[in-house]
C-alpha atoms as a PDB file:
ATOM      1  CA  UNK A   1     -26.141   5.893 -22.561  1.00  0.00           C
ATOM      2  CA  UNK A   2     -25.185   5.318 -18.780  1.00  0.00           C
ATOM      3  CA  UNK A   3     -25.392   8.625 -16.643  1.00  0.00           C
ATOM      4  CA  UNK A   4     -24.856   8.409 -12.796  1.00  0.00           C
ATOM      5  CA  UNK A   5     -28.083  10.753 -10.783  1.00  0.00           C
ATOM      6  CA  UNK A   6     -25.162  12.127  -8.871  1.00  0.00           C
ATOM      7  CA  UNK A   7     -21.492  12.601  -9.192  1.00  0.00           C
ATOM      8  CA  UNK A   8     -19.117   9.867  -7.274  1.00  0.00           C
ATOM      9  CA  UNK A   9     -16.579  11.804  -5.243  1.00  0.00           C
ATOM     10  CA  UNK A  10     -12.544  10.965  -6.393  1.00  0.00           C
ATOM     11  CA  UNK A  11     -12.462   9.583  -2.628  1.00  0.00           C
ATOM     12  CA  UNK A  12     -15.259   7.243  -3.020  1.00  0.00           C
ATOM     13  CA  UNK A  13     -14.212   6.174  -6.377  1.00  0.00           C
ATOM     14  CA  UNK A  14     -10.090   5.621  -5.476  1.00  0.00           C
ATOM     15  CA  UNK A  15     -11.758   3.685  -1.972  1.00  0.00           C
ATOM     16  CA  UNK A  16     -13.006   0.940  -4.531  1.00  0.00           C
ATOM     17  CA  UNK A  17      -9.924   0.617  -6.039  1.00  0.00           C
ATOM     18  CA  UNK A  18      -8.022  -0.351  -3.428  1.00  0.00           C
ATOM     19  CA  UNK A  19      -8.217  -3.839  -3.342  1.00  0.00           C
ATOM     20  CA  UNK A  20      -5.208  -4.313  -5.974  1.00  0.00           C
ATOM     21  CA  UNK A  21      -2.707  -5.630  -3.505  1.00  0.00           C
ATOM     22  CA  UNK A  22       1.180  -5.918  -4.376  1.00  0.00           C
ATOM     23  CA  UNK A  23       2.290  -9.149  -4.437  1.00  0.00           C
ATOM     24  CA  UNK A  24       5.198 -10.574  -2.316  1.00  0.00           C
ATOM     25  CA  UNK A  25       8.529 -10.535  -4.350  1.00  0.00           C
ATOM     26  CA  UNK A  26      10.265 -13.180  -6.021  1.00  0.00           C
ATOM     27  CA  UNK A  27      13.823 -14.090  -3.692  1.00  0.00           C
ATOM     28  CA  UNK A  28      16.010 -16.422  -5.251  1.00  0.00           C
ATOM     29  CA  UNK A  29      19.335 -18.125  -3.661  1.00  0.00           C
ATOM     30  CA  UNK A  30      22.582 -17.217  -5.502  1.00  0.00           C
ATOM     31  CA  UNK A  31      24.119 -20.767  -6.236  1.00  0.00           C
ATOM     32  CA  UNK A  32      27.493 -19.134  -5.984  1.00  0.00           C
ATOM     33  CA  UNK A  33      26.786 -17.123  -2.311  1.00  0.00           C
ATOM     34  CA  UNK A  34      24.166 -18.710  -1.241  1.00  0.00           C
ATOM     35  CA  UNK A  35      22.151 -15.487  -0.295  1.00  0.00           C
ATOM     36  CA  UNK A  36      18.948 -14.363  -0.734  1.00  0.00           C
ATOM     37  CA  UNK A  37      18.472 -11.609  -3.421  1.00  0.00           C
ATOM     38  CA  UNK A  38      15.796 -10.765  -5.275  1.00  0.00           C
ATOM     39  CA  UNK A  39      15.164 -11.446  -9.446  1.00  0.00           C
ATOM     40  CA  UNK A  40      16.851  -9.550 -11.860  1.00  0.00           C
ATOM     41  CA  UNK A  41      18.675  -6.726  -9.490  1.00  0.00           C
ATOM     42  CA  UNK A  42      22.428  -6.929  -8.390  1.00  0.00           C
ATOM     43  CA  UNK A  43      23.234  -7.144  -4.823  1.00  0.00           C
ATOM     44  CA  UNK A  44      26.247  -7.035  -2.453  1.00  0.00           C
ATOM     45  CA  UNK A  45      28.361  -9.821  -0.940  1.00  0.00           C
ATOM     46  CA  UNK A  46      31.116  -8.608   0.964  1.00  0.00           C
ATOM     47  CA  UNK A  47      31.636  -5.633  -0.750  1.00  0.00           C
ATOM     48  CA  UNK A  48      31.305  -7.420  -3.991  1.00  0.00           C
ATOM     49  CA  UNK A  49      28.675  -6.926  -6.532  1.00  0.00           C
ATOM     50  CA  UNK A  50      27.095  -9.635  -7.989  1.00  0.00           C
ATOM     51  CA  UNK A  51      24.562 -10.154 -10.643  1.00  0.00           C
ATOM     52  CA  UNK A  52      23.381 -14.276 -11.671  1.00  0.00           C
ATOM     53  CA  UNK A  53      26.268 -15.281  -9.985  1.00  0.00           C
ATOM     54  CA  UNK A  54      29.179 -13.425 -11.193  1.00  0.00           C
ATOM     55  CA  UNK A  55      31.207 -10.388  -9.711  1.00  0.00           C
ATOM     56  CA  UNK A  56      30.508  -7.570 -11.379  1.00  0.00           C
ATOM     57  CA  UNK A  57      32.443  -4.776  -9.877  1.00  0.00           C
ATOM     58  CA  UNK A  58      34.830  -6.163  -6.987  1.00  0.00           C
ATOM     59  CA  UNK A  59      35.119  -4.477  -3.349  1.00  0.00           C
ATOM     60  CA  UNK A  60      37.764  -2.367  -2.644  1.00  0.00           C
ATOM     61  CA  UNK A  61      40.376  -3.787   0.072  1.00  0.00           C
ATOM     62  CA  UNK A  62      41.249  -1.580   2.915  1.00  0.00           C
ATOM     63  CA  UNK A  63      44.656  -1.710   4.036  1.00  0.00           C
ATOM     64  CA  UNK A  64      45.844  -0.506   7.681  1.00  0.00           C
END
């Protein structure tokens, strides 16, 4: 049975785990915009919300 001679400190063990890195994220171009979003979220056009190319909820005009 494994048994370390002397107890690793949490700050020495979480130091070796550090080399998971995050990966960049996925940006995709709306064929309908043409802007850069990222997968699987909604984002905003204008004041319009769109999600995989359609308007979800639309902006609210502002008259003077």
């Amino acid at each position: 049975m494994a048994h370390p001679k002397t107890r690793i400190s949490k700050q020495r063990k979480r130091k070796r785990r550090t080399h998971y890195k995050a990966v960049a994220p996925n940006v995709a171009t709306c064929a309908t915009t043409g802007t850069p979003h990222m997968f699987h979220r909604a984002y905003q056009v204008d004041g319009d919300l769109y999600y995989k190319g359609r308007v979800l909820v639309k902006g609210e005009i502002e008259e003077v």
